[in-house]
N, C-alpha and C. Protein backbone atom coordinates (compact mmCIF):
# COMPACT_ATOMS: atom_id res chain seq x y z
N UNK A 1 61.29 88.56 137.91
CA UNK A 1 60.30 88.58 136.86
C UNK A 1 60.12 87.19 136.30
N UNK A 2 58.55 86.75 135.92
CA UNK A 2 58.71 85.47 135.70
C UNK A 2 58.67 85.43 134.18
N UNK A 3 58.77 84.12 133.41
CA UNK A 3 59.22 84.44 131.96
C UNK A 3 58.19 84.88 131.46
N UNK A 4 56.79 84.80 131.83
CA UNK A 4 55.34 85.44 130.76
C UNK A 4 55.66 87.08 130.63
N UNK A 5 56.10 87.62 131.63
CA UNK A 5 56.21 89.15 132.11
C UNK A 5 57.98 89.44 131.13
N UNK A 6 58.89 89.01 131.12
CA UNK A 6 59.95 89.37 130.03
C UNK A 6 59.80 88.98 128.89
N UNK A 7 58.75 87.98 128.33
CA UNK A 7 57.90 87.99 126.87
C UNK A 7 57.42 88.83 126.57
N UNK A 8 56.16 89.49 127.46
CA UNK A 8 55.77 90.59 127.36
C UNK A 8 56.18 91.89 127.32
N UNK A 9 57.48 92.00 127.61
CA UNK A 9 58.25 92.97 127.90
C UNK A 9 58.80 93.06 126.19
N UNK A 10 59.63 91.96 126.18
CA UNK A 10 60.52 92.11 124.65
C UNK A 10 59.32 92.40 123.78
N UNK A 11 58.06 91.54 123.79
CA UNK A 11 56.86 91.75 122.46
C UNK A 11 56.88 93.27 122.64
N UNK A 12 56.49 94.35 124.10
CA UNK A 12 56.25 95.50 123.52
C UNK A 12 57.26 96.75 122.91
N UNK A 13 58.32 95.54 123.07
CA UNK A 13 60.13 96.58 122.41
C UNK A 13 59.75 96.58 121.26
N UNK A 14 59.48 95.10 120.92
CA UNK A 14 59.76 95.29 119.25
C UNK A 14 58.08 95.69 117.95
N UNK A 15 57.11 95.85 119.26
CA UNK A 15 56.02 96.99 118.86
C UNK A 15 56.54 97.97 118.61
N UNK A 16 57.51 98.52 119.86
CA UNK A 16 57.57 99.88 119.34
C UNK A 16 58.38 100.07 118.70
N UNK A 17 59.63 99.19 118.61
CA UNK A 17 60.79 99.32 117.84
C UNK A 17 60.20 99.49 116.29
N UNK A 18 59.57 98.47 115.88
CA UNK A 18 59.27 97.75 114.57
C UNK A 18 58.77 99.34 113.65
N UNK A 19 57.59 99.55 114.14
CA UNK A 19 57.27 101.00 113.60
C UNK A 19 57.75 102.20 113.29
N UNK A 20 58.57 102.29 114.06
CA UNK A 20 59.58 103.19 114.06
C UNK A 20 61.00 103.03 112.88
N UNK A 21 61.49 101.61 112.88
CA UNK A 21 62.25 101.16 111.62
C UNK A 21 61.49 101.59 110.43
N UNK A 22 60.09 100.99 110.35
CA UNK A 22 59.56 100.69 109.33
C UNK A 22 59.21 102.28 108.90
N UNK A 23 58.95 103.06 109.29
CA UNK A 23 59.13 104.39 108.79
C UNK A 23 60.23 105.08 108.69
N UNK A 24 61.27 105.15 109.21
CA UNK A 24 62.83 105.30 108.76
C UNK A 24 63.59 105.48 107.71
N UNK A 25 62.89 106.22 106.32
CA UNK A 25 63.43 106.16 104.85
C UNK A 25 64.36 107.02 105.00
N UNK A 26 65.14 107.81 106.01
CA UNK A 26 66.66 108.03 105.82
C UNK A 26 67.25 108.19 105.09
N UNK A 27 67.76 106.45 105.73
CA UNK A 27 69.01 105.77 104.61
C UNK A 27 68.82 105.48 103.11
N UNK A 28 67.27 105.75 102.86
CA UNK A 28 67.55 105.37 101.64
C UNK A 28 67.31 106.86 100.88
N UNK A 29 66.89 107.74 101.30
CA UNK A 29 67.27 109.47 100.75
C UNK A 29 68.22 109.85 99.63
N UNK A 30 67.27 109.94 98.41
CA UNK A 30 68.54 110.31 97.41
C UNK A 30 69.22 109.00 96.72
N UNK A 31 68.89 107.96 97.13
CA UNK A 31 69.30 106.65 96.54
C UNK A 31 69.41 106.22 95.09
N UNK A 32 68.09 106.77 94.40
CA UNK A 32 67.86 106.63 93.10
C UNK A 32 69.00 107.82 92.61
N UNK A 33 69.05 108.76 93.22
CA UNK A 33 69.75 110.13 92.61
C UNK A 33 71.06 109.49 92.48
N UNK A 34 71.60 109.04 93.35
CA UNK A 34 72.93 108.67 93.58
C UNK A 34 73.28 107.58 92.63
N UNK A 35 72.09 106.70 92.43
CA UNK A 35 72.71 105.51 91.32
C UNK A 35 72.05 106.48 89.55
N UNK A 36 71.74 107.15 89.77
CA UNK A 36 71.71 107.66 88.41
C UNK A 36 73.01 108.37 88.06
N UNK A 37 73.91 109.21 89.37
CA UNK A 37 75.33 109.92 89.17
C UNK A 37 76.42 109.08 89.31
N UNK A 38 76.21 108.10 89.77
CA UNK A 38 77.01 107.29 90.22
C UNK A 38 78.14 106.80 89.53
N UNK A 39 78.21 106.83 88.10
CA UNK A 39 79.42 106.53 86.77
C UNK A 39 79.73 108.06 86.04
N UNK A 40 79.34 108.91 87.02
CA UNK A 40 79.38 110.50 86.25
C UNK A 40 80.58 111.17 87.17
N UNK A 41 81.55 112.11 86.75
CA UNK A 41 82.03 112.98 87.18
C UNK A 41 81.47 113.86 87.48
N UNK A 42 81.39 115.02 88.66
CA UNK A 42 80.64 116.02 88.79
C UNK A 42 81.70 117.11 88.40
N UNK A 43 81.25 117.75 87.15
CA UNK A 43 81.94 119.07 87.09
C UNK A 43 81.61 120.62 87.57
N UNK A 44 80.74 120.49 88.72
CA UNK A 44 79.77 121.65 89.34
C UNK A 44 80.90 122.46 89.62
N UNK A 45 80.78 123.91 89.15
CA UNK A 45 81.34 124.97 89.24
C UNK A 45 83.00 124.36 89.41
N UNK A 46 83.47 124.18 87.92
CA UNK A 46 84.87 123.86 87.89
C UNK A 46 85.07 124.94 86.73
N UNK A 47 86.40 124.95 86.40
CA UNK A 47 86.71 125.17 84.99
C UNK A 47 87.23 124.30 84.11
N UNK A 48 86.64 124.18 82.90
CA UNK A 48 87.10 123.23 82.15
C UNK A 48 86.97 123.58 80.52
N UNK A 49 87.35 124.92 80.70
CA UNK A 49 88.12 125.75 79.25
C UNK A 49 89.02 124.76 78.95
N UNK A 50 88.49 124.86 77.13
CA UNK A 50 89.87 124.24 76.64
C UNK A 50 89.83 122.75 77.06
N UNK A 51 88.42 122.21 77.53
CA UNK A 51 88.78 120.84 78.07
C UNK A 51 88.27 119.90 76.60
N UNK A 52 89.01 118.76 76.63
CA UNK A 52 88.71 117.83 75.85
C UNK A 52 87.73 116.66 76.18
N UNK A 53 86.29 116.30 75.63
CA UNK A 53 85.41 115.76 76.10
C UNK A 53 84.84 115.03 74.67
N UNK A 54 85.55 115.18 73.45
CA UNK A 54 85.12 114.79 72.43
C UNK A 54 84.61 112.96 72.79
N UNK A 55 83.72 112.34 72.28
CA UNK A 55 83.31 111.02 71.92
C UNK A 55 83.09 110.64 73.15
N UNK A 56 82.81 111.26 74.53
CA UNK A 56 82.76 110.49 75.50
C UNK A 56 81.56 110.83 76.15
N UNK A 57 81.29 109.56 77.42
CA UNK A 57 79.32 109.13 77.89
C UNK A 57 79.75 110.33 78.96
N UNK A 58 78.96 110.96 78.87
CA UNK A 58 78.85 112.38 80.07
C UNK A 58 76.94 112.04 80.62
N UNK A 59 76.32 111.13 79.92
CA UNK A 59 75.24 111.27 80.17
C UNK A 59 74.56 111.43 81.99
N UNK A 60 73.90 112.54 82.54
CA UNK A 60 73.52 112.89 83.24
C UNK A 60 74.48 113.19 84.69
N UNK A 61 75.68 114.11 83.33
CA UNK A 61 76.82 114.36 83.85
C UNK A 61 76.38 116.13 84.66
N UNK A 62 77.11 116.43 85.48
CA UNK A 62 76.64 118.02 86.18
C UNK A 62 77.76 118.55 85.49
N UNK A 63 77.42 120.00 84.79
CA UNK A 63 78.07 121.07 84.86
C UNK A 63 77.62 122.01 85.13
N UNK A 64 77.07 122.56 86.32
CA UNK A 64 76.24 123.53 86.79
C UNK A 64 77.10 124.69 86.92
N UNK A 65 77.31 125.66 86.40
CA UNK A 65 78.16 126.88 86.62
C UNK A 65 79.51 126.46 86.21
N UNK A 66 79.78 125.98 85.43
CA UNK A 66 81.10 125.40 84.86
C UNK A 66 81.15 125.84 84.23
N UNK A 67 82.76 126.28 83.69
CA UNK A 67 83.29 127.21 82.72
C UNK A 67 83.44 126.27 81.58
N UNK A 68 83.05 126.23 80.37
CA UNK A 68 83.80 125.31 79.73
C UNK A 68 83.93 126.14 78.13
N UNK A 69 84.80 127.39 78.21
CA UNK A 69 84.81 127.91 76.76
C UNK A 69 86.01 127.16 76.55
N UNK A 70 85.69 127.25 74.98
CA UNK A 70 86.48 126.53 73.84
C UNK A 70 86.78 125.10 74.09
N UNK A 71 86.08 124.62 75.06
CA UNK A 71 85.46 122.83 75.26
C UNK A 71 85.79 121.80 74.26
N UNK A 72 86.07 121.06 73.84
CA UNK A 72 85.36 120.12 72.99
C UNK A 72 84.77 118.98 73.22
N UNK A 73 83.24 119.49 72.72
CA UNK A 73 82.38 118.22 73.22
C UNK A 73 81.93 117.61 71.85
N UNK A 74 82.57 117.52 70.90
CA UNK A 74 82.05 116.79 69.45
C UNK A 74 81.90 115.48 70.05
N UNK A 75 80.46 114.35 69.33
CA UNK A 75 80.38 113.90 69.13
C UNK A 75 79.99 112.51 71.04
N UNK A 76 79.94 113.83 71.98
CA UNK A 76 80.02 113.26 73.30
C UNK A 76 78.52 113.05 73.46
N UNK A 77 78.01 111.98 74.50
CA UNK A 77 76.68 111.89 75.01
C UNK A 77 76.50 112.69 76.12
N UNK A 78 75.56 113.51 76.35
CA UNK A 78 74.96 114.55 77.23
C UNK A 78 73.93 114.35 77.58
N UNK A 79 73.19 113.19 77.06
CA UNK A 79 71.98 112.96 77.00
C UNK A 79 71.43 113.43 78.93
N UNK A 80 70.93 114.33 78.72
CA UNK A 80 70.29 114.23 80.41
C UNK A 80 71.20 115.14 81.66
N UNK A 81 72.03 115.74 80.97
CA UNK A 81 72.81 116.66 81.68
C UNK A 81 72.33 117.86 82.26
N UNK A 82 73.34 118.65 82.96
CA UNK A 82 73.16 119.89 83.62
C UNK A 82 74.16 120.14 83.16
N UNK A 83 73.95 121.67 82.65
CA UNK A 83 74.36 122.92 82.03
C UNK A 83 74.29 124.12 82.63
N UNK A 84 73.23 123.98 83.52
CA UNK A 84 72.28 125.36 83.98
C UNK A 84 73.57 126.49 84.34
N UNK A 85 73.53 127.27 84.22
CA UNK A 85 74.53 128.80 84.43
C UNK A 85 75.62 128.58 83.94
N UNK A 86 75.86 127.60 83.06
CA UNK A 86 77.65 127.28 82.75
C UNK A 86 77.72 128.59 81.36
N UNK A 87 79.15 128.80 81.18
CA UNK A 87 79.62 129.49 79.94
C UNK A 87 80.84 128.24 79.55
N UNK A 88 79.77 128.29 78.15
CA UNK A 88 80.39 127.25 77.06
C UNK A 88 80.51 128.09 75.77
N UNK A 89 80.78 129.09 75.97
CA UNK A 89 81.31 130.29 74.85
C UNK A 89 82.08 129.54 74.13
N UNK A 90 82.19 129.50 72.38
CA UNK A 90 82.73 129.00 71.39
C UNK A 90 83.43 127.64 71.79
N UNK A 91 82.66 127.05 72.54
CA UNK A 91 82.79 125.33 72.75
C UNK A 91 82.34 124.90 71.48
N UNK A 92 82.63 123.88 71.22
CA UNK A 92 82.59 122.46 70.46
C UNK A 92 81.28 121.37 70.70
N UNK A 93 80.17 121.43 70.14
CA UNK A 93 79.59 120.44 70.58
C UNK A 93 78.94 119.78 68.98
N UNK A 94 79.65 120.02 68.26
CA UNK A 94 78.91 119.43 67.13
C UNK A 94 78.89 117.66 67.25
N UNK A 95 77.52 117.42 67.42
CA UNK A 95 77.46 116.11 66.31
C UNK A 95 77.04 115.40 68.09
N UNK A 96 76.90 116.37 69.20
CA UNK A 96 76.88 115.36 70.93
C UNK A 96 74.94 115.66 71.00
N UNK A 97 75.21 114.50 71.55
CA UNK A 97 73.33 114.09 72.12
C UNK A 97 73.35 115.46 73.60
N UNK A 98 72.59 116.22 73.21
CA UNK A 98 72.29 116.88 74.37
C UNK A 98 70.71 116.79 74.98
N UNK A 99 70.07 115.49 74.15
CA UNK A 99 68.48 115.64 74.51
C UNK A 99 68.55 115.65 76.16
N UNK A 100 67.30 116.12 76.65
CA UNK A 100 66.79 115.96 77.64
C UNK A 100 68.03 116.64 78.84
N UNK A 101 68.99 118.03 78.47
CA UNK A 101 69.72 118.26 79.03
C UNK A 101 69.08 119.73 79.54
N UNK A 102 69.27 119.86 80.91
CA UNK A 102 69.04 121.13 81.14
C UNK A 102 70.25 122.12 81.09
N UNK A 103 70.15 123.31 80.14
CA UNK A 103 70.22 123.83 79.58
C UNK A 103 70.23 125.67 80.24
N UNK A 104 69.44 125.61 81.54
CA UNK A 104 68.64 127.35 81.43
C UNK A 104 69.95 128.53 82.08
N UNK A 105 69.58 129.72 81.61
CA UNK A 105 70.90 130.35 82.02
C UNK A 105 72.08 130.35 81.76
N UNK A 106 72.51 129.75 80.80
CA UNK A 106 73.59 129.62 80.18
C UNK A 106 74.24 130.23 78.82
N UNK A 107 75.43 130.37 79.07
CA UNK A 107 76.03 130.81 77.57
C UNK A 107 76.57 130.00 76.83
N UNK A 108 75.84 130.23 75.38
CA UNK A 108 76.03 129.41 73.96
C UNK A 108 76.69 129.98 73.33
N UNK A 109 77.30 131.31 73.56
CA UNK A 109 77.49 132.28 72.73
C UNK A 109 78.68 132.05 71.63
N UNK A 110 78.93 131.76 70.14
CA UNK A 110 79.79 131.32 69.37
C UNK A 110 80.16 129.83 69.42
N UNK A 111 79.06 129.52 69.90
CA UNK A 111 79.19 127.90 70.54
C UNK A 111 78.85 126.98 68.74
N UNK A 112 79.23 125.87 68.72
CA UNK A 112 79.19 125.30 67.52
C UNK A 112 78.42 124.09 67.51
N UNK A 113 77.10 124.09 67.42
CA UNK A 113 76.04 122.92 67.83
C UNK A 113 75.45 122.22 66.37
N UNK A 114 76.39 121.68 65.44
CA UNK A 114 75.62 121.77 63.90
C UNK A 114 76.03 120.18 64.48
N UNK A 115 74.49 119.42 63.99
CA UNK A 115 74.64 118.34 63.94
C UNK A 115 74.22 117.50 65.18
N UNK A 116 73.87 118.75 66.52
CA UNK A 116 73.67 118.46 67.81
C UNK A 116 72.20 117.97 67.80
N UNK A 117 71.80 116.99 68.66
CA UNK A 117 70.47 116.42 69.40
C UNK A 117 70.22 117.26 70.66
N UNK A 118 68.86 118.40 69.95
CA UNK A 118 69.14 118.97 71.48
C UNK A 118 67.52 118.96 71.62
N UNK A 119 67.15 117.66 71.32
CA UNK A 119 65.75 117.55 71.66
C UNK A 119 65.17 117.81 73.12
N UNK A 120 64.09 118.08 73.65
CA UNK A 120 63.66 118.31 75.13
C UNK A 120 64.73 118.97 75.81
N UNK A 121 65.81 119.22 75.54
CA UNK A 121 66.14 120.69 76.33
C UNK A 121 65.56 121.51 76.79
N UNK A 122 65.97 122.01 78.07
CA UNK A 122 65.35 123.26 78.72
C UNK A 122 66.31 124.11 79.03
N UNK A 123 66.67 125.20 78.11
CA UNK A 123 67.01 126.72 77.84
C UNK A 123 66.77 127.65 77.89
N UNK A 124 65.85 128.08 78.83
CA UNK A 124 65.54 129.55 79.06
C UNK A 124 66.47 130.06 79.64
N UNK A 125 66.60 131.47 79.05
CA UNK A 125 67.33 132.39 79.79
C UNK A 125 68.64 132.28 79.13
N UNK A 126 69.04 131.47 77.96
CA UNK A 126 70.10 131.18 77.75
C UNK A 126 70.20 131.90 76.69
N UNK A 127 72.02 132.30 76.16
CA UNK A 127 72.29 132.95 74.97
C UNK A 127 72.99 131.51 74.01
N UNK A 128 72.41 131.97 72.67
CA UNK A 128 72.96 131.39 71.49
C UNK A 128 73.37 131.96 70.43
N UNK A 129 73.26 133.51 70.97
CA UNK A 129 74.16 134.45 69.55
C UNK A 129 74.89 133.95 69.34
N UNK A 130 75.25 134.24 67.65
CA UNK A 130 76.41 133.46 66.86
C UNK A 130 76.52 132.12 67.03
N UNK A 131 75.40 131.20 67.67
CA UNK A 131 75.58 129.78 67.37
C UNK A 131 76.27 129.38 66.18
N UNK A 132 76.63 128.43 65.53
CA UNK A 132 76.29 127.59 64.81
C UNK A 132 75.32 126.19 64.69
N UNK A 133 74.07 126.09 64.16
CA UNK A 133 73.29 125.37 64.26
C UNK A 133 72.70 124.15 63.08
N UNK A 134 73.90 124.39 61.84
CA UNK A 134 73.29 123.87 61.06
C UNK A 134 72.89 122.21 60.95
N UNK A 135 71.52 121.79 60.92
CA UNK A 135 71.58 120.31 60.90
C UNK A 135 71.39 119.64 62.56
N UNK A 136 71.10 120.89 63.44
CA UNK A 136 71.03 120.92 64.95
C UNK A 136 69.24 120.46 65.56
N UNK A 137 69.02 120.06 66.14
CA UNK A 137 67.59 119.36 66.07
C UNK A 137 67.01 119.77 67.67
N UNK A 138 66.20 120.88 67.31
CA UNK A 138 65.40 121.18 68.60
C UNK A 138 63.98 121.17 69.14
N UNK A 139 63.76 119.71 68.20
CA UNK A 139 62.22 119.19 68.59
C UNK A 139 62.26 119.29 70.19
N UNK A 140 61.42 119.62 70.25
CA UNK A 140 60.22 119.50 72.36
C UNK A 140 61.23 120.51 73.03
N UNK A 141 62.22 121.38 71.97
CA UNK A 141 62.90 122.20 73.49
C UNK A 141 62.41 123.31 73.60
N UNK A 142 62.37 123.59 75.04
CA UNK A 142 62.01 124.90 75.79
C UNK A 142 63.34 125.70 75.10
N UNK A 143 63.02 126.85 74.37
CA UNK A 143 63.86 128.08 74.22
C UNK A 143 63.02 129.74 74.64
N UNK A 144 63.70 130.39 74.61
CA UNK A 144 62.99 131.67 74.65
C UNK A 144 62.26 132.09 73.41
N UNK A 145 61.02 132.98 73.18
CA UNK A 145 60.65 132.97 72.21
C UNK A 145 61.67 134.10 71.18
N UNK A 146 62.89 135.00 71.70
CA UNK A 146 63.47 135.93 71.04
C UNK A 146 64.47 134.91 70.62
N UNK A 147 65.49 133.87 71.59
CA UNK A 147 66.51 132.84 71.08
C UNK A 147 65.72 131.50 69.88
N UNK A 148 64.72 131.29 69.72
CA UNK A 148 63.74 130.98 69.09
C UNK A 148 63.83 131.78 67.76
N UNK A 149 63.34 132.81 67.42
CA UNK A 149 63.80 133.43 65.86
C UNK A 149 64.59 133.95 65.82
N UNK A 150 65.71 133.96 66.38
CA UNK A 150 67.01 134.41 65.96
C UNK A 150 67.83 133.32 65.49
N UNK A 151 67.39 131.89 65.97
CA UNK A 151 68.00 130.79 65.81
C UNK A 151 67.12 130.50 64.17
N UNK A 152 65.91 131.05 64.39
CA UNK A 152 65.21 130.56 62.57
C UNK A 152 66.02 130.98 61.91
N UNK A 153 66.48 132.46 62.05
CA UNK A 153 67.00 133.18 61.01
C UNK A 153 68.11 132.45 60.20
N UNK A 154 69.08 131.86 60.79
CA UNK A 154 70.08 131.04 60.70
C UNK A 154 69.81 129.16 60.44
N UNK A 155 68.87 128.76 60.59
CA UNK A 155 68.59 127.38 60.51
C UNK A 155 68.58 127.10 59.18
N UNK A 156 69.29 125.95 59.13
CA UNK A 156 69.59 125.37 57.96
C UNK A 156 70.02 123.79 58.35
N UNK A 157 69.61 122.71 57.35
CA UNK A 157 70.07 121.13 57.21
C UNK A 157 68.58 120.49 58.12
N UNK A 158 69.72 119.41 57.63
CA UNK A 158 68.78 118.02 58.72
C UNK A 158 69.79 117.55 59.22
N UNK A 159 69.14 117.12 60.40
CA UNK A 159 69.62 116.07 61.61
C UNK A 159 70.35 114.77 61.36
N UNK A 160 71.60 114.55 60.84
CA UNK A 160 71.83 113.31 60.55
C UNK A 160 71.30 112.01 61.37
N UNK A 161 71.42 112.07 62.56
CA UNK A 161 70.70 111.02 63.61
C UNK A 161 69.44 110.75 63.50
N UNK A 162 68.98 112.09 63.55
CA UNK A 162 66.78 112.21 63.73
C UNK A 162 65.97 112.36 62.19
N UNK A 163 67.12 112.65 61.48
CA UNK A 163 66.26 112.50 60.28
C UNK A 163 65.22 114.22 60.09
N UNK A 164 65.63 114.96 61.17
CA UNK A 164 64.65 115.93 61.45
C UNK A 164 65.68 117.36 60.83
N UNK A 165 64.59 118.49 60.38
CA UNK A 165 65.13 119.41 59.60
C UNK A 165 65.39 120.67 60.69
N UNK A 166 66.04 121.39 60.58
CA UNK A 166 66.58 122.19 62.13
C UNK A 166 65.76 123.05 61.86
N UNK A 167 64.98 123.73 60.53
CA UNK A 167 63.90 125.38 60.60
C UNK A 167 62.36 124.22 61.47
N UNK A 168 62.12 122.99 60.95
CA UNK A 168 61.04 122.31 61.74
C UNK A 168 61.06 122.36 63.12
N UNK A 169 62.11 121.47 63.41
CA UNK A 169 62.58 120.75 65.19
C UNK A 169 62.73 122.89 65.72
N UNK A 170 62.50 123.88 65.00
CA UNK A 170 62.42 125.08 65.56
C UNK A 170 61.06 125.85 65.83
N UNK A 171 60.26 124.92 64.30
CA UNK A 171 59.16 125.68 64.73
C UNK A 171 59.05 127.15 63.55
N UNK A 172 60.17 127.27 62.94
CA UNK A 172 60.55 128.66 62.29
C UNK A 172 58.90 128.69 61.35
């Protein structure tokens, strides 16, 4: 072969090669996901009754089906979490950022949220009998419309953080 003909040869490798790389997003699949979890523990379907979580960054931490009754999450960042199907029965979360945490399917039940940021939450399907909510701030969140006035009934304070009154941020 003379050298014009193995020029021509390599130029049409890396035609076809080139295109083929260049559409190849693979490796980068989930990339953004991964650097958003990336300083988070995943607590997906663990138990973590009785766990201690007070004052600490959990932000866009997983607890998807995680047990976490009698928890304490006072005063922790959640900001942006998963909750979805967990039971956090008479957990501790007074005074923790839960904005922008999903929330749906889950049990609140005797759970203690006075003082909580639970702005843009999404909670459907979830129980909050016997919350405690006083001073709890649920501007922009998705609730059910029955967990919705059952939570008026009981609303009381303002938001130390937001400045916002918990029968308002409800809507009552």
């Amino acid at each position: 072969m003379g050298p014009q003909i193995v020029s021509l040869l390599i130029g049409a490798v890396l035609i076809v090669i080139s295109p083929v790389q260049a559409l190849d997003t693979s490796a980068g699949v989930g990339l953004q996901d991964r650097a958003l979890f990336q300083e988070t523990v995943d607590y997906t379907l663990t138990n973590q009754s009785g766990g201690d979580f007070h004052n600490q960054n959990l932000a866009n931490t997983s607890f998807a089906g995680a047990v976490g009754r009698n928890a304490d999450f006072r005063g922790a960042n959640l900001h942006g979490a998963i909750l979805t199907q967990g039971a956090f029965a008479e957990a501790d979360f007074r005074g923790a950022d839960l904005s922008d945490a999903l929330m749906d399917r889950a049990d609140f039940v005797g759970t203690d949220l006075r003082d909580a940021v639970l702005t843009g939450i999404i909670a459907s399907g979830s129980s909050f009998t016997d919350a405690r909510i006083d001073g709890a701030d649920f501007s922009d969140a998705l609730l059910d419309r029955d967990d919705q006035r059952r939570l008026c009934r009981d609303a009381e304070g303002i938001n130390p953080s937001t400045g916002v009154s918990t029968r308002d941020s409800l809507g009552c």
